[in-house]
Protein backbone atom coordinates (compact mmCIF):
# COMPACT_ATOMS: atom_id res chain seq x y z
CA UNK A 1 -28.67 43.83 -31.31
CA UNK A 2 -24.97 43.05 -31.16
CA UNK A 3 -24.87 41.57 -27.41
CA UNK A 4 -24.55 37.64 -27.62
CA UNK A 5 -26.99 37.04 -24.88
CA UNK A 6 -30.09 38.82 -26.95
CA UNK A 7 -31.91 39.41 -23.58
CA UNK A 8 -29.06 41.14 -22.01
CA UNK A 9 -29.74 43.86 -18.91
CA UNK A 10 -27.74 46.07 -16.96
CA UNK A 11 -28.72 42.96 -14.31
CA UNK A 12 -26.35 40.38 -15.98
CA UNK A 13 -23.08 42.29 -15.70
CA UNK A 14 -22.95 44.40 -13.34
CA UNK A 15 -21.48 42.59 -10.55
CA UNK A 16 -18.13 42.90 -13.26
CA UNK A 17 -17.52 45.96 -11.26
CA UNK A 18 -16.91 44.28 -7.64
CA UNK A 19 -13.93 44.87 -6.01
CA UNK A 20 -12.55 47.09 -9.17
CA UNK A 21 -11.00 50.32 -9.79
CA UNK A 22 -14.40 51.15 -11.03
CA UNK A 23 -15.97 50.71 -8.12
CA UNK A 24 -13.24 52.28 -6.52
CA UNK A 25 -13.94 55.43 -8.52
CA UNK A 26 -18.06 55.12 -8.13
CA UNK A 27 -18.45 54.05 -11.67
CA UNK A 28 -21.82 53.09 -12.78
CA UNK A 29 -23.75 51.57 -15.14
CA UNK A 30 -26.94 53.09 -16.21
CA UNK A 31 -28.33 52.29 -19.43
CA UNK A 32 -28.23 49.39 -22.26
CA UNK A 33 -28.76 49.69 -25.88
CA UNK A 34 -29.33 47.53 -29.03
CA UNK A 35 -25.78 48.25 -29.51
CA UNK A 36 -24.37 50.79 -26.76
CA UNK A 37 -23.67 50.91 -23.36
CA UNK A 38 -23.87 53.96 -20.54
CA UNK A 39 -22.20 54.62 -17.29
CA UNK A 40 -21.36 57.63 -14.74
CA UNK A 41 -18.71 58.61 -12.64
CA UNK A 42 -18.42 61.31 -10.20
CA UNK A 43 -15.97 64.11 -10.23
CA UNK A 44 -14.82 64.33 -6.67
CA UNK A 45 -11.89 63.46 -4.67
CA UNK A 46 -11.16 60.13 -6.25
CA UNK A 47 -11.21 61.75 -9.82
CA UNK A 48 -9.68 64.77 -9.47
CA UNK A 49 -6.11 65.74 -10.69
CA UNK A 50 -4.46 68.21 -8.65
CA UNK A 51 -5.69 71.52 -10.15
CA UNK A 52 -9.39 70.34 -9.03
CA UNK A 53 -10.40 69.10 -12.54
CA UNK A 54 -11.36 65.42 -13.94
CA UNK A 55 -8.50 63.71 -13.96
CA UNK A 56 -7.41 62.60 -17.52
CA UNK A 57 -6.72 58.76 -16.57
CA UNK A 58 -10.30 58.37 -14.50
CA UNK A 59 -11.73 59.31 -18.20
CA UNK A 60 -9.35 56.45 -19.41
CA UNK A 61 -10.92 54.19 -16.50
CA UNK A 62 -14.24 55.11 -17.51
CA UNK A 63 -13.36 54.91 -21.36
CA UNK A 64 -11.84 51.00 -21.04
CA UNK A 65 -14.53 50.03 -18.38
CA UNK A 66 -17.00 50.92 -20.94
CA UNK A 67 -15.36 48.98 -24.08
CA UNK A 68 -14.12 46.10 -22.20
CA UNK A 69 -17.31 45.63 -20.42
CA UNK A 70 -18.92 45.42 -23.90
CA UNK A 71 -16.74 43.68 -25.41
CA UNK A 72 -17.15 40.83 -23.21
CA UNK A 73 -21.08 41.23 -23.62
CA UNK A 74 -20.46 40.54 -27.27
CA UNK A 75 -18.40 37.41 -26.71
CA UNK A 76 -19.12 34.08 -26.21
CA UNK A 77 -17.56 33.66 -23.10
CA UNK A 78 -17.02 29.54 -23.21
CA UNK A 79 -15.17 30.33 -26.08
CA UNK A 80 -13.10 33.47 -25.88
CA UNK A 81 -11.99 36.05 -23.42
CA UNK A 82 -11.05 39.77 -24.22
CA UNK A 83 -8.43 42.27 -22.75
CA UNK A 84 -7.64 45.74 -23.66
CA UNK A 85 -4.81 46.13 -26.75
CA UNK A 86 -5.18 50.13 -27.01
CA UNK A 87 -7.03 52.96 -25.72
CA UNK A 88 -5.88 57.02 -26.59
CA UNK A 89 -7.98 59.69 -25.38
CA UNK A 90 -8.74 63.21 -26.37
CA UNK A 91 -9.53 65.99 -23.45
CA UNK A 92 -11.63 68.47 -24.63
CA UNK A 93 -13.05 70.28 -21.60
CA UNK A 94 -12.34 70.46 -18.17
CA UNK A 95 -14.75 69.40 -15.37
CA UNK A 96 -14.47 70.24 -11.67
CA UNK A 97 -17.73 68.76 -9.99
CA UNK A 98 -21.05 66.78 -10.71
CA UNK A 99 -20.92 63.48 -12.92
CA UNK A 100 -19.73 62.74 -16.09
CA UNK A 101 -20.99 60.06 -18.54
CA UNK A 102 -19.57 57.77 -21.07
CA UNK A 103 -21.39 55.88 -23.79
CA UNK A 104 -19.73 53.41 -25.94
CA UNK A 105 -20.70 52.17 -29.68
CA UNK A 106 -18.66 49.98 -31.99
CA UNK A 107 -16.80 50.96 -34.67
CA UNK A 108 -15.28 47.55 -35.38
CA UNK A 109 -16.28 43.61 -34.00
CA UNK A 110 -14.22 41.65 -35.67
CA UNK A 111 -13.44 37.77 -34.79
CA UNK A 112 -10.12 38.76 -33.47
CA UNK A 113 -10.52 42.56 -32.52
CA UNK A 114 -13.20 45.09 -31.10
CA UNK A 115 -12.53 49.05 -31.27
CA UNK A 116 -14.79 50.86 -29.53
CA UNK A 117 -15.80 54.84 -30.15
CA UNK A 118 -16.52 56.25 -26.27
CA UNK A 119 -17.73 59.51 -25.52
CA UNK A 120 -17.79 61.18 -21.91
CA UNK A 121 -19.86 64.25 -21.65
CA UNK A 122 -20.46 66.76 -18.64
CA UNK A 123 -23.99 66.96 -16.71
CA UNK A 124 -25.03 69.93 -19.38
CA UNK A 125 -24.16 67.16 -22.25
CA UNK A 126 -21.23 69.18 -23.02
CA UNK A 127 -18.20 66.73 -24.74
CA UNK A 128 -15.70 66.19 -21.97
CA UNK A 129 -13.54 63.26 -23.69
CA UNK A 130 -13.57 61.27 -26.95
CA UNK A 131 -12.03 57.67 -26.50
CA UNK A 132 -11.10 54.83 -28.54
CA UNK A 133 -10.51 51.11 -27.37
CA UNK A 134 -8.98 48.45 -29.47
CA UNK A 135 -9.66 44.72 -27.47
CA UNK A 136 -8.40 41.65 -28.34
CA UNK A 137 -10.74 38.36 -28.31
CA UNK A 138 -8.58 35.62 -27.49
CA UNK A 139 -9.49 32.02 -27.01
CA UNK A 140 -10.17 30.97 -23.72
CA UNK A 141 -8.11 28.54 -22.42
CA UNK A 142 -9.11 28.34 -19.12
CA UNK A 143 -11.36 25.75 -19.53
């Protein structure tokens, strides 16, 4: 189990999403792991690029929601904060309707960094996108 709070459920974070762009979009989370995290997004008219496929930055929204989101699950969060340092993104195949989903796993938590491996696949589990996210834990000093 890598989440700090050990009982963790989709329950305790998602209200994260309110008035976000991944709400905006109709992101969603839908399923927690030992040490992963799931979501969905539709492909519609808030995803879509103009030639009627997934746009390539909604898979970056769903990709950073995803590793930020988990990233802060990891965290203490009296004692640090964490914000996105790097994310690149590989297309592989177009999508022009349904859902997609992404699942995050670590590659890296580290005191100072996270980098997280995402994957976004089609409704027929075909690979859509493969993602990485590099966040930075900083202390929090908003207390």
């Amino acid at each position: 189990m890598i989440w700090f709070k050990k009982d963790l459920q989709l329950n305790d974070f998602i209200h994260l999403g309110k008035n976000t762009m991944g709400e905006h979009i109709g992101l969603e989370f839908i399923e927690l792991g030992a040490d992963f995290m799931k979501a969905t997004m539709p492909v519609d008219e808030r995803t879509r690029q103009p030639y009627g496929l997934l746009h390539g930055g909604a898979s970056c929204v769903l990709a950073e929601t995803l590793g930020s989101v988990a990233s802060a699950m990891v965290i203490d969060p009296e004692k640090f904060i964490c914000v996105g340092l790097e994310i690149n993104a590989n297309h592989i195949r177009g999508v022009r309707e349904g859902r997609v989903t992404g699942i995050t796993t670590p590659i890296h938590l580290g005191a100072t960094t996270h980098v997280w491996d995402i994957k976004i696949y089609d409704e027929r589990e075909k690979l859509v996108c493969i993602s990485r996210l590099t966040v930075a834990i900083l202390k929090n000093n908003r207390q």
